[in-house]
N, C-alpha and C. Protein backbone atom coordinates (compact mmCIF):
# COMPACT_ATOMS: atom_id res chain seq x y z
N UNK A 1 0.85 -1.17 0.00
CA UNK A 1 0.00 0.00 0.00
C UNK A 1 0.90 1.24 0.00
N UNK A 2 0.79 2.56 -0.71
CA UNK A 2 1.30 3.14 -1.10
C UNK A 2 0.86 4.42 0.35
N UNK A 3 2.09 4.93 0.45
CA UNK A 3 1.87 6.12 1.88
C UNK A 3 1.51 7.22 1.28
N UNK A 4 0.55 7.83 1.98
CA UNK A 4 0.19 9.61 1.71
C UNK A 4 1.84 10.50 1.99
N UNK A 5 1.98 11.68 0.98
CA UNK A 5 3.09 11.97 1.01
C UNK A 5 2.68 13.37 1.48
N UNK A 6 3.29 14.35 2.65
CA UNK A 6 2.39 14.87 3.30
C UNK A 6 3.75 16.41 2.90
N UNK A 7 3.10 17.64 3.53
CA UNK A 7 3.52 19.00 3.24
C UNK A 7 3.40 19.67 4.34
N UNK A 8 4.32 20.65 5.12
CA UNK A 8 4.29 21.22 6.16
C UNK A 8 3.41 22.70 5.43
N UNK A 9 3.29 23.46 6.18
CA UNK A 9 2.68 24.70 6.20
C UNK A 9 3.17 25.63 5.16
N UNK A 10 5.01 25.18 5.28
CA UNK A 10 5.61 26.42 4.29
C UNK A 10 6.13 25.09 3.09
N UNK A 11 5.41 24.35 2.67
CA UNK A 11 5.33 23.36 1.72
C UNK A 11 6.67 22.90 1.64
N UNK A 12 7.39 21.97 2.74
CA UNK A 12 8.41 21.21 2.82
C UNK A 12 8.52 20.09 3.00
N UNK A 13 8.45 18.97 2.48
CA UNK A 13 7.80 17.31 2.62
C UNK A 13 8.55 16.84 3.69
N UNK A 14 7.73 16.29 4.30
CA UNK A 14 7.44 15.65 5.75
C UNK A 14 7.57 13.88 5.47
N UNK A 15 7.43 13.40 6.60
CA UNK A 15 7.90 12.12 6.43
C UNK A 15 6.28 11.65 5.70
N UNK A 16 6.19 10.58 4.75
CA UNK A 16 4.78 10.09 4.59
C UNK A 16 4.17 9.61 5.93
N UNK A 17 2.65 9.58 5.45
CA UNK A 17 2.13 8.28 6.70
C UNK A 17 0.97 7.54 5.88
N UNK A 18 0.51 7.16 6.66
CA UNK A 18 -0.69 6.22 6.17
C UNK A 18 -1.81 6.77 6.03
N UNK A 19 -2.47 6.09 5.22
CA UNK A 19 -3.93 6.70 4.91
C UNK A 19 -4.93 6.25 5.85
N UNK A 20 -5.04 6.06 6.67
CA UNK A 20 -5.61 6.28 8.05
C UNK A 20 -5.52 7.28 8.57
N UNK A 21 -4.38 7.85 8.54
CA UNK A 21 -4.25 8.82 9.16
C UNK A 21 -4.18 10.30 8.90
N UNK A 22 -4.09 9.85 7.24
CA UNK A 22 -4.40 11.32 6.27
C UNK A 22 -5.75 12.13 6.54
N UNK A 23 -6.39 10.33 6.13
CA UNK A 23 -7.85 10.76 6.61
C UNK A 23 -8.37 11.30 7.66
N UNK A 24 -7.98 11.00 8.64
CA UNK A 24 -8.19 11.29 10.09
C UNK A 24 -8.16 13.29 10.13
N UNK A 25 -6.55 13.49 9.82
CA UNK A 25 -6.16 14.88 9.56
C UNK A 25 -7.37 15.43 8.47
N UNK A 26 -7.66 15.25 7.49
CA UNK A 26 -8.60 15.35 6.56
C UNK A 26 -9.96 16.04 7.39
N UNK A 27 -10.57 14.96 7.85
CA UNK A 27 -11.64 15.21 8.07
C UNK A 27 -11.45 16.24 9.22
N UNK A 28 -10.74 16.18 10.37
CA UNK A 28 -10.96 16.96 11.60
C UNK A 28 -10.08 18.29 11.19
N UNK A 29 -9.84 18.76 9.54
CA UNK A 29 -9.42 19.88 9.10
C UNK A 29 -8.43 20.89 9.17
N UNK A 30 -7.61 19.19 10.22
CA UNK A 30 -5.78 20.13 10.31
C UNK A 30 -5.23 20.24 9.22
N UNK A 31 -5.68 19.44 7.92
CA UNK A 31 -4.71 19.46 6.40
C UNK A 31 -5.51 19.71 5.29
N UNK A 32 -5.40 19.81 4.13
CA UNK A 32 -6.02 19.84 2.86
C UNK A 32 -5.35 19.16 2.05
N UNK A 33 -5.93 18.69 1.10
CA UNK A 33 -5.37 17.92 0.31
C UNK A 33 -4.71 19.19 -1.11
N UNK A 34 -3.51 18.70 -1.30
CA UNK A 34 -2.55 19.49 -2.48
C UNK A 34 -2.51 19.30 -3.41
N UNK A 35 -2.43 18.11 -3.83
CA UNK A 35 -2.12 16.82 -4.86
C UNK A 35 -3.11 16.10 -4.77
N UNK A 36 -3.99 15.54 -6.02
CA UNK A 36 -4.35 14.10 -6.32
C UNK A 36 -3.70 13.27 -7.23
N UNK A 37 -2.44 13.60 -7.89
CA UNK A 37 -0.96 12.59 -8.04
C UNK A 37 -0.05 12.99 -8.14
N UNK A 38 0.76 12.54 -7.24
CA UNK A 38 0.70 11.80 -6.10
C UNK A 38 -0.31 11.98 -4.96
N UNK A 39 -1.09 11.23 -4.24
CA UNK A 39 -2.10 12.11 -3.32
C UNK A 39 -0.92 12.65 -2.01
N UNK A 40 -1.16 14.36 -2.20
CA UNK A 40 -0.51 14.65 -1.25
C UNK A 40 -1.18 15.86 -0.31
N UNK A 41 -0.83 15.60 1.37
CA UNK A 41 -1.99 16.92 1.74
C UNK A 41 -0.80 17.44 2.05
N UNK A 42 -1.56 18.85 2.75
CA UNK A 42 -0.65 19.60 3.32
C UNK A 42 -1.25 19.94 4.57
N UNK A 43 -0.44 19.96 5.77
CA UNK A 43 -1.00 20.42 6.58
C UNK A 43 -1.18 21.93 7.10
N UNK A 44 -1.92 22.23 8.10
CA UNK A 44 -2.42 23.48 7.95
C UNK A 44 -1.92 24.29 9.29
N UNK A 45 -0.95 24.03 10.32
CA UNK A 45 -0.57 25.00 11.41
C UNK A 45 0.97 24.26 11.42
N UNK A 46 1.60 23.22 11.05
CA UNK A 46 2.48 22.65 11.34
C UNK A 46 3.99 23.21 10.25
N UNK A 47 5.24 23.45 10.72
CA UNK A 47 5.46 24.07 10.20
C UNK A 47 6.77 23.09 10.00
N UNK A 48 7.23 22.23 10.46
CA UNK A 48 8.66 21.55 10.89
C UNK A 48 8.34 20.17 11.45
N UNK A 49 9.05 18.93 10.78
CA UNK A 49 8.89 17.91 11.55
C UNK A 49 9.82 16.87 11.50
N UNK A 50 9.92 15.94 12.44
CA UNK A 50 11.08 15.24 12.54
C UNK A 50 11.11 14.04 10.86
N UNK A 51 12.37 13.98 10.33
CA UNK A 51 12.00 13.28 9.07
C UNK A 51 13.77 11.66 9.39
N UNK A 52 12.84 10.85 8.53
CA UNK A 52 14.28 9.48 8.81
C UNK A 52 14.45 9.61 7.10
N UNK A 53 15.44 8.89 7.16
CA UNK A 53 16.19 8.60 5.53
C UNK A 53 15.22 7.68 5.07
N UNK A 54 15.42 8.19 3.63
CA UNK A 54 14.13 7.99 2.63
C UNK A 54 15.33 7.54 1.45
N UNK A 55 15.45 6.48 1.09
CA UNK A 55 16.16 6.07 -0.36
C UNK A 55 14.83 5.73 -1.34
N UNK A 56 15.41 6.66 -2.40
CA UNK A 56 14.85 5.95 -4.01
C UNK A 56 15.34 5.23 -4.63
N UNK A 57 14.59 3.96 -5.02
CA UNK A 57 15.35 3.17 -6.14
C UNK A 57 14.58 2.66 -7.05
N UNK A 58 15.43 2.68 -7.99
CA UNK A 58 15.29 2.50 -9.31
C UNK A 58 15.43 1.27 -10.21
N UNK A 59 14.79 1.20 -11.03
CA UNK A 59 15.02 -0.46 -12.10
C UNK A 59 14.17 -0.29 -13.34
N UNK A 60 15.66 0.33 -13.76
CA UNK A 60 15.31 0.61 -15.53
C UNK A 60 14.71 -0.68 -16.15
N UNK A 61 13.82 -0.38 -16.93
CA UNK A 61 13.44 -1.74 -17.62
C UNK A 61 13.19 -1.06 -19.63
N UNK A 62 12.98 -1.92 -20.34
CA UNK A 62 13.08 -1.34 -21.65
C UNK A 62 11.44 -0.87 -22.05
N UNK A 63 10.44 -1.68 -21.48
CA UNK A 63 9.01 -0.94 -21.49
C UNK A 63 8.25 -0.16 -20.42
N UNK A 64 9.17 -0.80 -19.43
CA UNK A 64 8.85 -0.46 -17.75
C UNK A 64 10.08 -0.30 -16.99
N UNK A 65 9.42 0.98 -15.83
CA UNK A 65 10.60 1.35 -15.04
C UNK A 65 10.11 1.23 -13.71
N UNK A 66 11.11 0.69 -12.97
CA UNK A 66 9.88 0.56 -11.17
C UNK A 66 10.88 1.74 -10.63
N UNK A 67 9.76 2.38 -9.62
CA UNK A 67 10.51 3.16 -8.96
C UNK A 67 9.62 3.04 -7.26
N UNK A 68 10.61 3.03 -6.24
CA UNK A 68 10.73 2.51 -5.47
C UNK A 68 11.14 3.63 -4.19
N UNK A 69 10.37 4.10 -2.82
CA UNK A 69 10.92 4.75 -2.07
C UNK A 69 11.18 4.03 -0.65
N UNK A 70 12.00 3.68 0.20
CA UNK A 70 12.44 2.79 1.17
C UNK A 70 12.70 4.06 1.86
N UNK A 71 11.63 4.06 3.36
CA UNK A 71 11.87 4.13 4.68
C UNK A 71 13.13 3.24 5.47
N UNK A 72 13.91 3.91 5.88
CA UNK A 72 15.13 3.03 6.55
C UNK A 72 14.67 3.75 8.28
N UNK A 73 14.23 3.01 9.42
CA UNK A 73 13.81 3.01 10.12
C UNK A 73 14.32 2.15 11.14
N UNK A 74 14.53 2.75 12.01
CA UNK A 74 15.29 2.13 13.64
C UNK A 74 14.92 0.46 14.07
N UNK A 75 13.13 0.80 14.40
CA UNK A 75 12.65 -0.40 14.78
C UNK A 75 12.31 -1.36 13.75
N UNK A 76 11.95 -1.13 12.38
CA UNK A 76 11.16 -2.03 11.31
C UNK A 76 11.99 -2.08 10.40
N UNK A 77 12.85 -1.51 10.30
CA UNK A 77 14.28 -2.13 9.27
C UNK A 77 13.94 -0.98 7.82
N UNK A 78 13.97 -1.36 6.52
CA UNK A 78 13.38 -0.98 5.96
C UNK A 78 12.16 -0.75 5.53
N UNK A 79 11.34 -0.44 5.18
CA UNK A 79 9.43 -0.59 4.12
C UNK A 79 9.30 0.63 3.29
N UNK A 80 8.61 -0.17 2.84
CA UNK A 80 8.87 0.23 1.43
C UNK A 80 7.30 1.65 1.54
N UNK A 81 7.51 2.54 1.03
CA UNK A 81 6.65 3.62 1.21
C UNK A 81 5.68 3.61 0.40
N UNK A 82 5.96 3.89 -0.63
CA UNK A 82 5.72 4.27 -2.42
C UNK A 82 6.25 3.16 -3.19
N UNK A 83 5.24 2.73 -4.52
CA UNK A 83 6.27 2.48 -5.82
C UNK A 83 5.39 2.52 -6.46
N UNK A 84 6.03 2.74 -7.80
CA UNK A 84 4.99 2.96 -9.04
C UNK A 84 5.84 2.51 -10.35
N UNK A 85 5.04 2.37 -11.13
CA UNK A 85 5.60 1.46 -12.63
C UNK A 85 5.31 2.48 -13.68
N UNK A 86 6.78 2.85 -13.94
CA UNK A 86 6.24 3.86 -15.16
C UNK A 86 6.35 3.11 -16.92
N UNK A 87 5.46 3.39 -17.15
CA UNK A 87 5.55 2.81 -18.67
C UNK A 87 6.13 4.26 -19.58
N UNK A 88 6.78 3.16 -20.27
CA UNK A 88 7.45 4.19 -21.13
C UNK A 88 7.11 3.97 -23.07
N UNK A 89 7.18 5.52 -23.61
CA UNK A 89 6.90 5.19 -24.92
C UNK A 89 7.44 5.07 -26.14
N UNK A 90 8.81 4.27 -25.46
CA UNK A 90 10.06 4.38 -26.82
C UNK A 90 9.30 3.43 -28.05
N UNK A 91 8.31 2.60 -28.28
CA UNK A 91 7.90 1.96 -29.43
C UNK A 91 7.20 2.62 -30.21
N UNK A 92 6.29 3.99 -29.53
CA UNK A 92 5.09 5.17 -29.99
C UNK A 92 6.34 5.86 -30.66
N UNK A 93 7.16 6.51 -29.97
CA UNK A 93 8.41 7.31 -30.48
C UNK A 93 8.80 6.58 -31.62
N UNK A 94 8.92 5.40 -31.82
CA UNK A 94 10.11 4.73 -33.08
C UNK A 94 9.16 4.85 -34.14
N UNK A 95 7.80 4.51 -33.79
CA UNK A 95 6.77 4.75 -34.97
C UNK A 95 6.41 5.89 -35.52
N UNK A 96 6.57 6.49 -34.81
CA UNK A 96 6.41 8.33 -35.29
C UNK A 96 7.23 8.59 -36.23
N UNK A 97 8.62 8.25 -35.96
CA UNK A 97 9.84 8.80 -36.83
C UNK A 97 10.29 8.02 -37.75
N UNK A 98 9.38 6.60 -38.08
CA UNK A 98 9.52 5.60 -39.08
C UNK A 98 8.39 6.34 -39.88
N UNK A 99 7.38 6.69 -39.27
CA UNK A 99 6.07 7.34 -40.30
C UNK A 99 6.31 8.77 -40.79
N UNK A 100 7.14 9.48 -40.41
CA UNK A 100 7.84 11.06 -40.41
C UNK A 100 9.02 10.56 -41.28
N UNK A 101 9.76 9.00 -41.62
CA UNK A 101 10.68 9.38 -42.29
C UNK A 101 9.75 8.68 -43.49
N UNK A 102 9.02 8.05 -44.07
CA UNK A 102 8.10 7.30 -44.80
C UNK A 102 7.53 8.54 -45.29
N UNK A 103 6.81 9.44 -45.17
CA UNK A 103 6.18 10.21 -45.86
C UNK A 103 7.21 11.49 -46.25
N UNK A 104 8.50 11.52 -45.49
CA UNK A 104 9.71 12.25 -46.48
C UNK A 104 10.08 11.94 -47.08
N UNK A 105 10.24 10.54 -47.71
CA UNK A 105 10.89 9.77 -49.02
C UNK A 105 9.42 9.46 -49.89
N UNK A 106 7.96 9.81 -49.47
CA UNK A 106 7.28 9.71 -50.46
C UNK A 106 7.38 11.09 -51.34
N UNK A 107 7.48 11.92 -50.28
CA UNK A 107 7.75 13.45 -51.14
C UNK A 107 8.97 13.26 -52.35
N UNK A 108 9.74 12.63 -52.20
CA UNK A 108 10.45 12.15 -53.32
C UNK A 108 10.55 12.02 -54.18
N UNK A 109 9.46 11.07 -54.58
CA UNK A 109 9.25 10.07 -55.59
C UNK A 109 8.18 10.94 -56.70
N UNK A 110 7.35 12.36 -55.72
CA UNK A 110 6.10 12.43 -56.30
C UNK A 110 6.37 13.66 -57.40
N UNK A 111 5.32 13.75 -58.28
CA UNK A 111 6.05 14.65 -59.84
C UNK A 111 5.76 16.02 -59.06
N UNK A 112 6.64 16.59 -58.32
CA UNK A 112 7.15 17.84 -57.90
C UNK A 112 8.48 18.03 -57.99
N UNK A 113 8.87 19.37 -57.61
CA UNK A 113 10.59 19.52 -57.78
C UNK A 113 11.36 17.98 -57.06
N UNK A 114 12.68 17.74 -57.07
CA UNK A 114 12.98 16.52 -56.93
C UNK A 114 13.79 17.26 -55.32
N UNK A 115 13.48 16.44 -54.57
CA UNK A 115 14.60 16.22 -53.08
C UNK A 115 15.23 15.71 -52.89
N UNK A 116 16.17 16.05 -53.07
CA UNK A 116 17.41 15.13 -52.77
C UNK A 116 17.61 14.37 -51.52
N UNK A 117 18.11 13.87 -51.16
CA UNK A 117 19.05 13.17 -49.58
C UNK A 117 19.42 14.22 -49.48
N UNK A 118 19.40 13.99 -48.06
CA UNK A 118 20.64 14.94 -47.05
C UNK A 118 21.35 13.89 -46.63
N UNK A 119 22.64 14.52 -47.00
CA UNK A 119 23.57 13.08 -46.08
C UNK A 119 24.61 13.97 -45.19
N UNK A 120 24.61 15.50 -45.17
CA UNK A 120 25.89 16.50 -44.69
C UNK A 120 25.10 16.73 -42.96
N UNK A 121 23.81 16.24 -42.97
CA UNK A 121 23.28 16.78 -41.35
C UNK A 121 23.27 15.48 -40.45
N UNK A 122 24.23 14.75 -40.99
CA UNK A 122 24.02 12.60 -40.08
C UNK A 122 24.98 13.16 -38.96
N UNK A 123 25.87 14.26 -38.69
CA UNK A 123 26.68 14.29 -37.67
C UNK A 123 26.05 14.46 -36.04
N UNK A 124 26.34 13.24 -35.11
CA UNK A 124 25.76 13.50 -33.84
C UNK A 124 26.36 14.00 -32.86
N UNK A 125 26.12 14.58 -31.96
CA UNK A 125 26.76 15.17 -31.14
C UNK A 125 27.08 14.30 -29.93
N UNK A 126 28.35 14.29 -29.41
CA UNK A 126 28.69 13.88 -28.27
C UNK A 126 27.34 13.44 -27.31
N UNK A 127 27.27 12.05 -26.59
CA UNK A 127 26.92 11.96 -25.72
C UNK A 127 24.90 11.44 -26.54
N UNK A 128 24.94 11.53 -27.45
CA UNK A 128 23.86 10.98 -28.17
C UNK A 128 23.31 10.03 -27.91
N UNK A 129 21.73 9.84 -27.60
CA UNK A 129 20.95 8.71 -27.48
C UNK A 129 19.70 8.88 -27.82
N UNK A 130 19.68 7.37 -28.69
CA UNK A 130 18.36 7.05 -29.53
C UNK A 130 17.10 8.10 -28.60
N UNK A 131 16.41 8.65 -29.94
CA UNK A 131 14.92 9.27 -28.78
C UNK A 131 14.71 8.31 -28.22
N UNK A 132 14.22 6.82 -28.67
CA UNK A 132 13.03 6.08 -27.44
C UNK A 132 14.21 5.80 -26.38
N UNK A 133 15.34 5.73 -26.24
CA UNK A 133 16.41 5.34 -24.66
C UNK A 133 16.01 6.75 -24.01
N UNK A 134 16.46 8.38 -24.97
CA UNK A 134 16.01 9.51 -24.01
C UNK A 134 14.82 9.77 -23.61
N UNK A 135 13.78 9.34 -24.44
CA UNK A 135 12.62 9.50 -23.35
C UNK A 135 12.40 8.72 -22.42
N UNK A 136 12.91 7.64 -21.91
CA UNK A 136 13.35 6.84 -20.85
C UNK A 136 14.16 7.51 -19.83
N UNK A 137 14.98 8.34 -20.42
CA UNK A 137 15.40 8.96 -18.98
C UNK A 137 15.09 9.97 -18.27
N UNK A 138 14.96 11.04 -19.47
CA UNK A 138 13.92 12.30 -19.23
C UNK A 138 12.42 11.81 -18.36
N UNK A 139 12.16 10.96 -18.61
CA UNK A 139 11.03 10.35 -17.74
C UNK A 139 11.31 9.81 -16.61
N UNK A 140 11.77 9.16 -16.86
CA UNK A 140 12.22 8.49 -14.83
C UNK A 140 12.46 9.79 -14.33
N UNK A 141 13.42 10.79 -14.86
CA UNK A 141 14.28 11.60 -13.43
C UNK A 141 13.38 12.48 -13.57
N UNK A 142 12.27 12.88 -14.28
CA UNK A 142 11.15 13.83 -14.12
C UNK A 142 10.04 13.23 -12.55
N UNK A 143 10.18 11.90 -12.92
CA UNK A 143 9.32 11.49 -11.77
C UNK A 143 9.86 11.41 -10.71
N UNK A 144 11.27 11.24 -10.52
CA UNK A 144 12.14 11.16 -9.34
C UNK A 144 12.20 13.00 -8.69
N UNK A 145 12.26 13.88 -9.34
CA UNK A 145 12.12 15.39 -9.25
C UNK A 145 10.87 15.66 -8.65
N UNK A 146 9.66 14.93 -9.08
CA UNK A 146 8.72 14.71 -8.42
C UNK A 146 8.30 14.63 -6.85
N UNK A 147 8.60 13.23 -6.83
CA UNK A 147 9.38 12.46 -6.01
C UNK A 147 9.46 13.30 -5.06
N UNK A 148 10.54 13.98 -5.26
CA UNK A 148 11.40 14.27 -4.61
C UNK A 148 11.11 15.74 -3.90
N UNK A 149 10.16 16.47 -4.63
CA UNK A 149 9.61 17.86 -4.08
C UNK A 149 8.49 17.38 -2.86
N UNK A 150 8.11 16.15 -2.90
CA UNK A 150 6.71 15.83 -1.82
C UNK A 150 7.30 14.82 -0.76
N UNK A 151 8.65 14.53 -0.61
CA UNK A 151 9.44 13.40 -0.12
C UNK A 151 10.62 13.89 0.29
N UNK A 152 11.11 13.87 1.71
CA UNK A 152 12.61 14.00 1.96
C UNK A 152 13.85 13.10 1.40
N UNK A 153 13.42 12.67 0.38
CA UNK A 153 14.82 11.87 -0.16
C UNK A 153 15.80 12.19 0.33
N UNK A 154 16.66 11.22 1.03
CA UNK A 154 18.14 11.58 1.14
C UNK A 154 19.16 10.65 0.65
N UNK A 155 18.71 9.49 -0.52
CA UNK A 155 19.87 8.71 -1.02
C UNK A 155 19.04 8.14 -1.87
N UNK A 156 19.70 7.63 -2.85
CA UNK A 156 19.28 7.22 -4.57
C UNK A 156 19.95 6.34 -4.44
N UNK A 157 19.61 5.25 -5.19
CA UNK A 157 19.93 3.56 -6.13
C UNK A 157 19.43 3.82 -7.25
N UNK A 158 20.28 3.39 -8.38
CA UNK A 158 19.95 2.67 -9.65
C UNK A 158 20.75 1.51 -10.04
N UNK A 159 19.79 0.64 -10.51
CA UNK A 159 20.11 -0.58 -10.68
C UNK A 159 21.00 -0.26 -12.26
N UNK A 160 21.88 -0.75 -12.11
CA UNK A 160 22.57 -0.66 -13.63
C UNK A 160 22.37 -1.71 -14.67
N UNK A 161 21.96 -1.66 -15.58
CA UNK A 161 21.58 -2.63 -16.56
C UNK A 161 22.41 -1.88 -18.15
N UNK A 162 23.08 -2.99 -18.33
CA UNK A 162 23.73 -2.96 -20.14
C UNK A 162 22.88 -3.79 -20.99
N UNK A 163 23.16 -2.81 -22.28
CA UNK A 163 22.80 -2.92 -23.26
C UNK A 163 23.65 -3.72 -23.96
N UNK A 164 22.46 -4.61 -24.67
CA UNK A 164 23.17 -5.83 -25.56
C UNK A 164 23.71 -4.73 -26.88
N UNK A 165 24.89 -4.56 -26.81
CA UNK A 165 25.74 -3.58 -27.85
C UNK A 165 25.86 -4.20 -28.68
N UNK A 166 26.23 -5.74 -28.93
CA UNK A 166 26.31 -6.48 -30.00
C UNK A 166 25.65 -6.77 -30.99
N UNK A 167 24.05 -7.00 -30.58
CA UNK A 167 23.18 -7.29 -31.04
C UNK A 167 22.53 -6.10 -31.67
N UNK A 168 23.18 -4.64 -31.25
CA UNK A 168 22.43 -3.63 -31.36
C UNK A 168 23.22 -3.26 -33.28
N UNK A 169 24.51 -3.50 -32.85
CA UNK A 169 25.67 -2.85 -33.95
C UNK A 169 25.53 -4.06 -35.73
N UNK A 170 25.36 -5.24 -34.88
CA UNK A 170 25.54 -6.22 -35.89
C UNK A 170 23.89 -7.45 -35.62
N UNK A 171 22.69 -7.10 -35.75
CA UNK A 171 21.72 -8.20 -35.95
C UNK A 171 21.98 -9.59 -36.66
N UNK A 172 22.72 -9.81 -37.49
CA UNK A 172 22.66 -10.68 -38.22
C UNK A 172 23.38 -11.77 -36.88
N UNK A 173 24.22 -11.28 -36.08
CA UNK A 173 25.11 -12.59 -35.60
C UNK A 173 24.29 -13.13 -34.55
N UNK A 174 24.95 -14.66 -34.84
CA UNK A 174 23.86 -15.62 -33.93
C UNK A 174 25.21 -17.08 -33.77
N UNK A 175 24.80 -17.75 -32.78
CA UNK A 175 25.52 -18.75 -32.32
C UNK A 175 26.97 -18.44 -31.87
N UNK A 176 28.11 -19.26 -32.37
CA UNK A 176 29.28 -19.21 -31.86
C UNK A 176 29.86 -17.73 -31.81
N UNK A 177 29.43 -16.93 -33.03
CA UNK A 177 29.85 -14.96 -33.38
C UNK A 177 29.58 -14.67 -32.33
N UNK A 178 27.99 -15.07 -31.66
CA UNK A 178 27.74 -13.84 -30.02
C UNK A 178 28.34 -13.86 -29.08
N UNK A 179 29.43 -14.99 -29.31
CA UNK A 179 30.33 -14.86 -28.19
C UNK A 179 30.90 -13.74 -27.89
């Protein structure tokens, strides 16, 4: 179950709690609600409060990304606060720019002035990645920024995962080559 992520007076995130107890604040009108996503209230005279270490973690995936916030806590060890599964739209992205390059090579073909190729603008710049990998990241750390404005984060994990480079550079190889 996912914790209410809560806001002091001068909007500084507070430790989460439970939705028992949001509610509770809710109704007897010490808080208001700020956010409906993430659901977050804020409370209404409280200005400062005691907060424990809050790690985010992370686990890139190629359609899905989990993201993960861990309470590290004296008596109960870790628990887990928050998590949420972000889907991502690098396959919508690849189709866009397969259908954006498909209807620039029909302009081509059709009895209007003739277009040539461009082949002088292929140069990439340092540090380059496919759109559908960057909207994968631009997305996670947008939600972690998130995150992170309604949540005292004080330490990050990411799980590191490589890319099959081989398979990416050369498709054709299979058996003894993928070595």
């Amino acid at each position: 179950m996912n914790s209410i992520f809560v806001l002091s007076a001068t909007k500084t995130p507070l430790m989460p709690t439970h939705p028992a107890r949001a509610r509770k604040l809710l109704t007897a009108g010490r808080a208001a609600v700020y956010r409906r996503r993430p659901f977050t209230i804020i409370l209404n005279h409280r200005n400062t409060g005691d907060v424990q270490p809050i790690e985010v973690k992370v686990d890139p995936g190629s359609k899905t990304t989990g993201i993960a916030l861990v309470g590290h806590f004296e008596q109960q060890g870790a628990v887990v606060l928050f998590g949420a599964n972000l889907n991502h739209r690098g396959q919508a992205i690849k189709n866009a720019l397969e259908s954006r390059r498909s209807l620039r090579r029909g302009r081509r073909g059709r009895k209007t002035r003739y277009r040539p190729a461009r082949f002088l603008n292929r140069i990439r710049k340092a540090g380059w990645l496919p759109p559908s990998v960057e909207s994968r990241v631009v997305n996670a750390e947008a939600v972690i920024h998130r995150l992170a404005a309604r949540c005292p984060i004080t330490e990050a994990t990411v799980e590191l995962v490589k890319f099959d480079l081989q398979a990416m550079v050369n498709p054709e190889v299979s058996g003894v080559e993928y070595q």
